[in-house]
C-alpha atoms as a PDB file:
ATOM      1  CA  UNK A   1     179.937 309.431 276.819  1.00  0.00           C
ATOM      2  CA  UNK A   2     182.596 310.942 274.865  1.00  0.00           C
ATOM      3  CA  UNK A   3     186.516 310.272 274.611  1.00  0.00           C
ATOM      4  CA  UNK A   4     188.835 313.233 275.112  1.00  0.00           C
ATOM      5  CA  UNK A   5     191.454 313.961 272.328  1.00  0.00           C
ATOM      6  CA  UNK A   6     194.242 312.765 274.622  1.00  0.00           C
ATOM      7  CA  UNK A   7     195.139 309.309 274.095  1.00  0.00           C
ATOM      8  CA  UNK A   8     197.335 306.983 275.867  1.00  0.00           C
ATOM      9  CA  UNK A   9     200.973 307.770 274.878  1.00  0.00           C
ATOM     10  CA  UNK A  10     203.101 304.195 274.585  1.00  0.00           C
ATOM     11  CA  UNK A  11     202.773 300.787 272.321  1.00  0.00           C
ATOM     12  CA  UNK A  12     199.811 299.066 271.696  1.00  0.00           C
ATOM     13  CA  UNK A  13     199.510 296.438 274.246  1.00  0.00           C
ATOM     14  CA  UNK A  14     197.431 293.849 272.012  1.00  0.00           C
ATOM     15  CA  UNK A  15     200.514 294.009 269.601  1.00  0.00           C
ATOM     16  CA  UNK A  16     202.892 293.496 272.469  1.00  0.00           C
ATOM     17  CA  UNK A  17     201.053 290.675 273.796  1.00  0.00           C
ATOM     18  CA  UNK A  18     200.940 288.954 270.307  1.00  0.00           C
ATOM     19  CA  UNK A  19     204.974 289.663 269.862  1.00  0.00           C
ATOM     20  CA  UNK A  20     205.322 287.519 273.349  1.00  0.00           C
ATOM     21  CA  UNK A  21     202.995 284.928 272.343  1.00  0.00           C
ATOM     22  CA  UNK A  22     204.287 284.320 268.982  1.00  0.00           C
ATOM     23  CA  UNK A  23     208.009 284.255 270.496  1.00  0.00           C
ATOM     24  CA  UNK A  24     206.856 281.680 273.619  1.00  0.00           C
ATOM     25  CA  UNK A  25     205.288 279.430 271.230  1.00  0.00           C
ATOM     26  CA  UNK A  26     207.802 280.084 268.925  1.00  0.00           C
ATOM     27  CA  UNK A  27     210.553 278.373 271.010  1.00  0.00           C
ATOM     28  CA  UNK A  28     208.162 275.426 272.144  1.00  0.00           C
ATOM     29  CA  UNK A  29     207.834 274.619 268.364  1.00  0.00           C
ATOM     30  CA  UNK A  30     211.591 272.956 268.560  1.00  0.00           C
ATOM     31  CA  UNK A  31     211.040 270.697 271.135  1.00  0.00           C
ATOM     32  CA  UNK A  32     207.804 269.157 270.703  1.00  0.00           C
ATOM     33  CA  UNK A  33     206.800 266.671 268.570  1.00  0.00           C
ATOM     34  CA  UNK A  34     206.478 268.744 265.390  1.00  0.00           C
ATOM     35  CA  UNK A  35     210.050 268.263 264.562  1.00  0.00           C
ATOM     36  CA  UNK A  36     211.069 265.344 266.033  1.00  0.00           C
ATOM     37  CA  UNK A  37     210.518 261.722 267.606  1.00  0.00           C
ATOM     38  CA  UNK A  38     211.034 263.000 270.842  1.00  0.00           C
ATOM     39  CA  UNK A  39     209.875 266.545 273.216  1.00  0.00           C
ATOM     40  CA  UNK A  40     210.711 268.413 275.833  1.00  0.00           C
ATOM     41  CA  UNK A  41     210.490 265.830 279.199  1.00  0.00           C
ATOM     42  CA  UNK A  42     207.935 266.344 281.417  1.00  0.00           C
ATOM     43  CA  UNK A  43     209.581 266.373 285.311  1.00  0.00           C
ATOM     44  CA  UNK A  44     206.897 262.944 285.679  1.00  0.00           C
ATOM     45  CA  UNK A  45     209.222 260.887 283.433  1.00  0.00           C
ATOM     46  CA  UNK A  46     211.518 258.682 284.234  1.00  0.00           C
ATOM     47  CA  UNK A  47     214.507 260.292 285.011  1.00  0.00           C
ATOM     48  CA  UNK A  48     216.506 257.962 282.348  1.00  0.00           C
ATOM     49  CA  UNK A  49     214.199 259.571 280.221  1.00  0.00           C
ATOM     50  CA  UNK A  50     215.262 263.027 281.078  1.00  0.00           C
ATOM     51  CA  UNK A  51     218.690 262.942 280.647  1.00  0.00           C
ATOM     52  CA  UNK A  52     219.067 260.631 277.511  1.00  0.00           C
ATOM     53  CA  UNK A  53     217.101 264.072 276.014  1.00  0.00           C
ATOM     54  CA  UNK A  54     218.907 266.814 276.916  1.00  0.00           C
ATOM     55  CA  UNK A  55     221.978 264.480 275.825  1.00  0.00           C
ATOM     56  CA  UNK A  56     220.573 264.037 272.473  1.00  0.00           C
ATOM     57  CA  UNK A  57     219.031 267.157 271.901  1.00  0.00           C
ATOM     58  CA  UNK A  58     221.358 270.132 272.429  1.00  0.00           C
ATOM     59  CA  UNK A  59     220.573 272.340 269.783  1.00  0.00           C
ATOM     60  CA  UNK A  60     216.414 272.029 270.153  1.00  0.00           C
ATOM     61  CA  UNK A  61     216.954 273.164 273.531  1.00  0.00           C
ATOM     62  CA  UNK A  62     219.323 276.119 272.859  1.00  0.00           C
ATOM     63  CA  UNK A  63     217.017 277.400 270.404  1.00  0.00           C
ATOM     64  CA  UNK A  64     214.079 277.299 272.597  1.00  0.00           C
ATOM     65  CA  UNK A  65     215.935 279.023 275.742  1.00  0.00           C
ATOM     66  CA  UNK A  66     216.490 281.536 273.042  1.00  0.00           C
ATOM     67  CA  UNK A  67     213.443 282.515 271.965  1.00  0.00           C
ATOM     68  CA  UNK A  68     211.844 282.550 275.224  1.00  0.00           C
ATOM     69  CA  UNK A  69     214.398 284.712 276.653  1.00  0.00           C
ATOM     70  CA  UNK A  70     213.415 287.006 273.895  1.00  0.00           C
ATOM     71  CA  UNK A  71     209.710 286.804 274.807  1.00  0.00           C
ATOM     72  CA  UNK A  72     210.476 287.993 278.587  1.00  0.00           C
ATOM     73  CA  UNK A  73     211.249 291.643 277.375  1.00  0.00           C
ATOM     74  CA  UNK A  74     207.611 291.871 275.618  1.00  0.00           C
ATOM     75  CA  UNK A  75     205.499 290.588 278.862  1.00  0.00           C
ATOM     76  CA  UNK A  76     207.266 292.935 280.703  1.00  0.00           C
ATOM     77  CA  UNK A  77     206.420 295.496 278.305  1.00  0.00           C
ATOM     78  CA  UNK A  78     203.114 294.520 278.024  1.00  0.00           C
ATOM     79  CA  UNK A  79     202.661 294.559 282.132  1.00  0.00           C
ATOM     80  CA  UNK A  80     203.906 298.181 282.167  1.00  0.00           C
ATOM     81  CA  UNK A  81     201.664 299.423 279.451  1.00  0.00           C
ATOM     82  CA  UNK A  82     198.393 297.469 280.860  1.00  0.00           C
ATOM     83  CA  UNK A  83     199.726 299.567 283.966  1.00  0.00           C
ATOM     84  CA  UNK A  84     200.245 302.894 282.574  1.00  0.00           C
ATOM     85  CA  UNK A  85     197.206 302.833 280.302  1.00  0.00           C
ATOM     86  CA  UNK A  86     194.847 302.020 283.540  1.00  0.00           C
ATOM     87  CA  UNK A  87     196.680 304.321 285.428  1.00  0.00           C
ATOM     88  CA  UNK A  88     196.199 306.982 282.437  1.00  0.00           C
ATOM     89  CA  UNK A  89     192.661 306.229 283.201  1.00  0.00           C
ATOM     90  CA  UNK A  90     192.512 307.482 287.017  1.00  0.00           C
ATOM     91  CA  UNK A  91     192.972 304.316 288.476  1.00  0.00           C
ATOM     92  CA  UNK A  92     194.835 304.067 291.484  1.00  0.00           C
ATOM     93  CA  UNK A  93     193.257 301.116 293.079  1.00  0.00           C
ATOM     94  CA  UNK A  94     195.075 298.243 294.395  1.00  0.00           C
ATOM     95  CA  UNK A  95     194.281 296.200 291.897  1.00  0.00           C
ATOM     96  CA  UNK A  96     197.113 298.123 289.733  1.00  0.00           C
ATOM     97  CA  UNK A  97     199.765 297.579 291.445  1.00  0.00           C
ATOM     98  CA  UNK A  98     199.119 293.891 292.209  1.00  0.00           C
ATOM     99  CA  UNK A  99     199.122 293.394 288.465  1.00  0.00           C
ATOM    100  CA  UNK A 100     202.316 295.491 287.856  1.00  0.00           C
ATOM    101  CA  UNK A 101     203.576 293.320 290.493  1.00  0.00           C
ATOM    102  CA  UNK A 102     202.682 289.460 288.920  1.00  0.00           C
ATOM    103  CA  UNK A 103     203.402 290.982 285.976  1.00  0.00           C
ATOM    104  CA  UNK A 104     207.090 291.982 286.492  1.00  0.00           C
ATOM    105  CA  UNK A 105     207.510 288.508 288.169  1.00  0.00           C
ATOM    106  CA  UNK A 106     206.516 286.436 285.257  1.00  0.00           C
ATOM    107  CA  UNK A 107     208.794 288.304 282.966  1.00  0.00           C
ATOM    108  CA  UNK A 108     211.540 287.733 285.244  1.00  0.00           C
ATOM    109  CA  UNK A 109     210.999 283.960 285.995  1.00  0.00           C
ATOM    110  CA  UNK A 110     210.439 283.627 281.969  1.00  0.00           C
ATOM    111  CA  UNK A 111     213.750 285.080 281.947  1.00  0.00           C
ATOM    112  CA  UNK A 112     215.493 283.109 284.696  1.00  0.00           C
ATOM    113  CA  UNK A 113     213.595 279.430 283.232  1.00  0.00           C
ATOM    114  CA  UNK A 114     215.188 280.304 279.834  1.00  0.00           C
ATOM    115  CA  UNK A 115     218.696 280.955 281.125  1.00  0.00           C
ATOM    116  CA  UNK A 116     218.824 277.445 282.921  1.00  0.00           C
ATOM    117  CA  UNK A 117     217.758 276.010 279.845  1.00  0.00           C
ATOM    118  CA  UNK A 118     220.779 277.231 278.007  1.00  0.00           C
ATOM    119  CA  UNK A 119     222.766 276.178 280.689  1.00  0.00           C
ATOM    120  CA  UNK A 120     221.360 272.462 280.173  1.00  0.00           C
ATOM    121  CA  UNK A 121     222.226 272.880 276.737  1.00  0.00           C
ATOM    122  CA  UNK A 122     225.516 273.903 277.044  1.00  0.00           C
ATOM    123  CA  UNK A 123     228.514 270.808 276.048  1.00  0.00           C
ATOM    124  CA  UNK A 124     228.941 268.401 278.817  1.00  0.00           C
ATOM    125  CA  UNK A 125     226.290 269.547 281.181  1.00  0.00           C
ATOM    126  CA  UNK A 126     224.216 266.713 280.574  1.00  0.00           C
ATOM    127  CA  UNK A 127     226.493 264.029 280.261  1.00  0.00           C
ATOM    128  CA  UNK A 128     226.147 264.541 284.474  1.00  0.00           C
ATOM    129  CA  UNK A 129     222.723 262.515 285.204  1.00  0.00           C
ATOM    130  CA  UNK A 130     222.187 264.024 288.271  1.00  0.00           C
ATOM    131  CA  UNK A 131     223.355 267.851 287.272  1.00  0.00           C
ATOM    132  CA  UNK A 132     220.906 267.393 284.176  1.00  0.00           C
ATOM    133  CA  UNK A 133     218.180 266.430 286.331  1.00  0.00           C
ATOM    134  CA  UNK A 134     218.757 269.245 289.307  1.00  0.00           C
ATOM    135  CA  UNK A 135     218.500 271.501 286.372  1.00  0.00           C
ATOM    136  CA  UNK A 136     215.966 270.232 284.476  1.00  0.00           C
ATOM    137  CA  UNK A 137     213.753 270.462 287.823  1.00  0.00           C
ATOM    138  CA  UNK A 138     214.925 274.349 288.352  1.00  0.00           C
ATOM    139  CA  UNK A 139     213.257 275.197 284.907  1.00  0.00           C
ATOM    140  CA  UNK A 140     210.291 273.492 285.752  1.00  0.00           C
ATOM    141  CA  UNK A 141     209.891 274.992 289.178  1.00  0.00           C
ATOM    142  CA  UNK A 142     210.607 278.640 287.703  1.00  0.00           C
ATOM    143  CA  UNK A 143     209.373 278.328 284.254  1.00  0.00           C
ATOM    144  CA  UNK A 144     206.273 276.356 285.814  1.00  0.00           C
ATOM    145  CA  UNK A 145     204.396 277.483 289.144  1.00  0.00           C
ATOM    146  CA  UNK A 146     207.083 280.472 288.979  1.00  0.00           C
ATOM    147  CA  UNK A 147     205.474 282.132 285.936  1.00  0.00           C
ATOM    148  CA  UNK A 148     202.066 280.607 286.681  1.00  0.00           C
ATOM    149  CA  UNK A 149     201.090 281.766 290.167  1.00  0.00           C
ATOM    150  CA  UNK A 150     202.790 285.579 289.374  1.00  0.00           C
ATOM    151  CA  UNK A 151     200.969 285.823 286.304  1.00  0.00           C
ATOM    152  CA  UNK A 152     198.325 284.741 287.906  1.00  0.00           C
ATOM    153  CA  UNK A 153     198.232 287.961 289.506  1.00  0.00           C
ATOM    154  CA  UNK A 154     198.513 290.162 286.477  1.00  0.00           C
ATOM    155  CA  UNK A 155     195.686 288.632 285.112  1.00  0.00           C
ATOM    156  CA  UNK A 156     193.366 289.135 287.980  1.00  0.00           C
ATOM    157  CA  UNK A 157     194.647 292.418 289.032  1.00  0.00           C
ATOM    158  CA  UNK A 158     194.107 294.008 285.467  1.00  0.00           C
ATOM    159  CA  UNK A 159     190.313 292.005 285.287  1.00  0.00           C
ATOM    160  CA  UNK A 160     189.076 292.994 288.671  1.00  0.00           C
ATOM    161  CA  UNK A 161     190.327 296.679 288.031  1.00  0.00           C
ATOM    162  CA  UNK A 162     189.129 297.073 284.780  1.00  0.00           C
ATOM    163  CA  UNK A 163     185.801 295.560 286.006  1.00  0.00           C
ATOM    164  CA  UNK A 164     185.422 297.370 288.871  1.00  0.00           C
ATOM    165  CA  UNK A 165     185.879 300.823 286.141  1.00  0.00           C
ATOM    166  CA  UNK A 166     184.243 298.992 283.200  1.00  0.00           C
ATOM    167  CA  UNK A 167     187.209 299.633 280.782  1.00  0.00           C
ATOM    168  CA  UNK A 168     187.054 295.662 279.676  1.00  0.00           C
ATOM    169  CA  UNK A 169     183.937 293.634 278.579  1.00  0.00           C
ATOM    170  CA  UNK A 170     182.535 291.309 281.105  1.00  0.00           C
ATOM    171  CA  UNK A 171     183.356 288.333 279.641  1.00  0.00           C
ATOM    172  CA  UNK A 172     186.870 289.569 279.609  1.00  0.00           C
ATOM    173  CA  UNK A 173     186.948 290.390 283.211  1.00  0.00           C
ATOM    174  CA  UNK A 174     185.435 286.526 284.017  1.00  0.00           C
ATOM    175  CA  UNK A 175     188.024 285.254 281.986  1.00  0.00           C
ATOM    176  CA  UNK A 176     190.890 287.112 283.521  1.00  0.00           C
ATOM    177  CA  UNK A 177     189.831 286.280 287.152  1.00  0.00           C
ATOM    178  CA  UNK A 178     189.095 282.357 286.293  1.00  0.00           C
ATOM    179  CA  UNK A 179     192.519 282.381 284.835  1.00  0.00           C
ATOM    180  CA  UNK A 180     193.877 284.096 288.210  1.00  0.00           C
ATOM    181  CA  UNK A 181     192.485 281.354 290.301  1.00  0.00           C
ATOM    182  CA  UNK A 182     193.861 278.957 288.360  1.00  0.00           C
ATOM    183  CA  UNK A 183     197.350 280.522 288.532  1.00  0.00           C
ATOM    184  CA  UNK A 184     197.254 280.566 292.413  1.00  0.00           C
ATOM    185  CA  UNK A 185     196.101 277.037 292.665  1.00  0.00           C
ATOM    186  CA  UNK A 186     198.677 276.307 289.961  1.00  0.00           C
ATOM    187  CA  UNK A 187     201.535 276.483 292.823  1.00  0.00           C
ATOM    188  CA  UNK A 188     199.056 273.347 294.090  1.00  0.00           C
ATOM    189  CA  UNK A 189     201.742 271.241 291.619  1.00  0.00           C
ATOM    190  CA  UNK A 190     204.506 271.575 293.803  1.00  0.00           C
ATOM    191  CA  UNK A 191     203.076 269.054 296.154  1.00  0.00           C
ATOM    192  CA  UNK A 192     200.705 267.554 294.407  1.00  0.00           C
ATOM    193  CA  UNK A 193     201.814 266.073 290.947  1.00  0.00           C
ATOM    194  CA  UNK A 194     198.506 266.002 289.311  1.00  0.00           C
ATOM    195  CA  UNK A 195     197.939 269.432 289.612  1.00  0.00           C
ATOM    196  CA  UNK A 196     200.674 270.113 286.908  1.00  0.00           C
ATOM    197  CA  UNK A 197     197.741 270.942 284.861  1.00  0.00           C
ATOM    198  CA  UNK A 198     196.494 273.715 286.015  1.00  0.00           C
ATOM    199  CA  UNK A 199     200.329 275.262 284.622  1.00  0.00           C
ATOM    200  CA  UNK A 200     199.080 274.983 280.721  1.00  0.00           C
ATOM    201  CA  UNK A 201     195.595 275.441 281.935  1.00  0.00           C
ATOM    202  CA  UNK A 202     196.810 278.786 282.867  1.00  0.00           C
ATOM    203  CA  UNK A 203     199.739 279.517 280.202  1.00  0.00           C
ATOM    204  CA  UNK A 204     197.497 279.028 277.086  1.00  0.00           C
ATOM    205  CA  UNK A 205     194.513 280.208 277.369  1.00  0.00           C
ATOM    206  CA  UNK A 206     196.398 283.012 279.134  1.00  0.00           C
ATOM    207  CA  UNK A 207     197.829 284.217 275.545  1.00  0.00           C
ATOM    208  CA  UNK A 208     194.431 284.364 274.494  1.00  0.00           C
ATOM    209  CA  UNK A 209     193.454 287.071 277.391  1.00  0.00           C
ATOM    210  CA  UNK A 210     195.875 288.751 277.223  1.00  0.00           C
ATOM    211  CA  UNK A 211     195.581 289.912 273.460  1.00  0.00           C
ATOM    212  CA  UNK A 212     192.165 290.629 273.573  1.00  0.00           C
ATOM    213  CA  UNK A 213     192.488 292.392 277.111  1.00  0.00           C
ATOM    214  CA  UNK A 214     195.494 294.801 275.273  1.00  0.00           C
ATOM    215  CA  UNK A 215     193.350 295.324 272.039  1.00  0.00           C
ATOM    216  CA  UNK A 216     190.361 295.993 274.783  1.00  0.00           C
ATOM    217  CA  UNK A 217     191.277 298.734 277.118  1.00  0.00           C
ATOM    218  CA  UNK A 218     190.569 302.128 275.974  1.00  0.00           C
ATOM    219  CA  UNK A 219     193.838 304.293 274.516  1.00  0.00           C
ATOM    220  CA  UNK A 220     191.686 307.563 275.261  1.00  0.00           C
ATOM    221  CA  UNK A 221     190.243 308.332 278.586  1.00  0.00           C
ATOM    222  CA  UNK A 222     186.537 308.280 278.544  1.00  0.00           C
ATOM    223  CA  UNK A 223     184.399 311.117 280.375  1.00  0.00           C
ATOM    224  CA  UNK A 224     180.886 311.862 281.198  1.00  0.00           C
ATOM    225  CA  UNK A 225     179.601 314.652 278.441  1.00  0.00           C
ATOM    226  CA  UNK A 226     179.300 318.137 279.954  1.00  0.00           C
END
C-alpha cells in the first residue's frame, strides 16, 4: 500500500476533538465539587435541593453555560471534518451521513442545554421554584438523552464506516459502536430513572474516542500500489 501525495485539506480532527473536550470539562469544573461545598443538582434530588442551588450559585452556572456553549462550535467542527475526511476517502456509504447527522444534533442540543443554563442563571429566575425547576429539567432533557442518543449516532456511524473500509483500528471501531449502543439506550432514562447512567457512560468515555478516532483516520487517501 502506498498513500498518494494528496492529503485531506481541513483541521486536524484529533485537535478539534481535544479543543471540545477541554472546553466541556472545562465548564463542569465550576460546578462540581472542586470549588465548592455544593454541584450541579442532579434532576433525582429533591426539588428543594434544586432550587436553593441555582439561587445560591449564579455565577458557577453562568460560567459553565459559557464554556459549553463555546464547546458546541468544535463538535460540530469535528463532525464535519470526520465527514469530509471519510468522504475524501471514497466513502459514500450510509454510515456517513448517519454520523454527519448525530453529529450536527449533538452540537446543536450542546448549544440549546447551555443557553437554558444561562437563562437559569440570569437575576430572579430562580427565585421562581417552579420556573427554576421547569428549567432545570429542559437542560437535563437536552443536555442529557438530547446529546446522548444523537451522538450516539456519530459515534457508530463513523466506527461501522471506518470498519467496514479499515481506516480505524479495530479496537477503535468496537469502542465506537459499544459507545453507540449505549447512546441509544441512553434515551432509556427518560422513563426509567436508573438508566441516567448510561448519559456519562456515554459522554466520557466518548471524549476519549473521539480523540483517538480524529488522530486515527488517515489525512491521505490510501491506494493499492500499481
Amino acid at each position: 500500500m502506498e498513500s498518494t501525495p494528496r492529503p485531506h485539506a481541513g483541521p486536524h480532527p484529533g485537535i478539534v476533538a481535544i479543543a471540545f473536550t477541554a472546553l466541556f470539562i472545562g465548564g463542569l469544573v465550576p460546578v462540581t465539587l472542586l470549588v465548592g461545598p455544593t454541584h450541579f443538582p442532579s434532576p433525582l434530588q429533591p426539588p428543594e435541593e434544586v432550587v436553593r442551588y441555582f439561587q445560591a450559585e449564579p455565577g458557577k452556572v453562568l460560567l459553565c453555560a459559557w464554556l459549553q456553549f463555546g464547546s458546541a462550535v468544535p463538535l460540530g467542527i469535528f463532525t464535519a471534518t470526520m465527514v469530509s475526511r471519510l468522504q475524501h476517502h471514497g466513502v459514500r456509504a450510509a454510515g456517513v451521513t448517519i454520523a454527519q447527522l448525530g453529529g450536527f444534533a449533538a452540537a446543536l442540543a450542546v448549544a440549546l442545554s447551555a443557553l437554558v443554563q444561562w437563562t437559569l442563571a440570569q437575576p430572579g429566575i430562580a427565585a421562581d421554584a417552579t420556573m427554576a425547576r421547569a428549567l432545570h429539567f429542559l437542560t437535563y432533557a437536552i443536555g442529557g438523552p438530547g446529546y446522548s442518543v444523537p451522538v450516539g449516532l456519530l459515534f457508530a456511524g463513523i466506527a461501522v464506516t471506518a470498519g467496514f473500509t479499515r481506516l480505524l483500528p479495530r479496537w477503535l471501531v468496537v469502542f465506537g459502536v459499544l459507545l453507540g449502543a449505549a447512546g441509544e439506550l441512553s434515551a432509556l432514562s427518560l422513563v426509567v430513572p436508573r438508566a441516567l447512567f448510561l448519559i456519562p457512560l456515554t459522554r466520557f468515555p466518548g471524549f476519549v474516542w473521539m480523540i483517538a478516532a480524529g488522530f486515527s483516520l488517515p489525512s491521505r487517501r490510501v491506494r493499492a500500489a500499481a
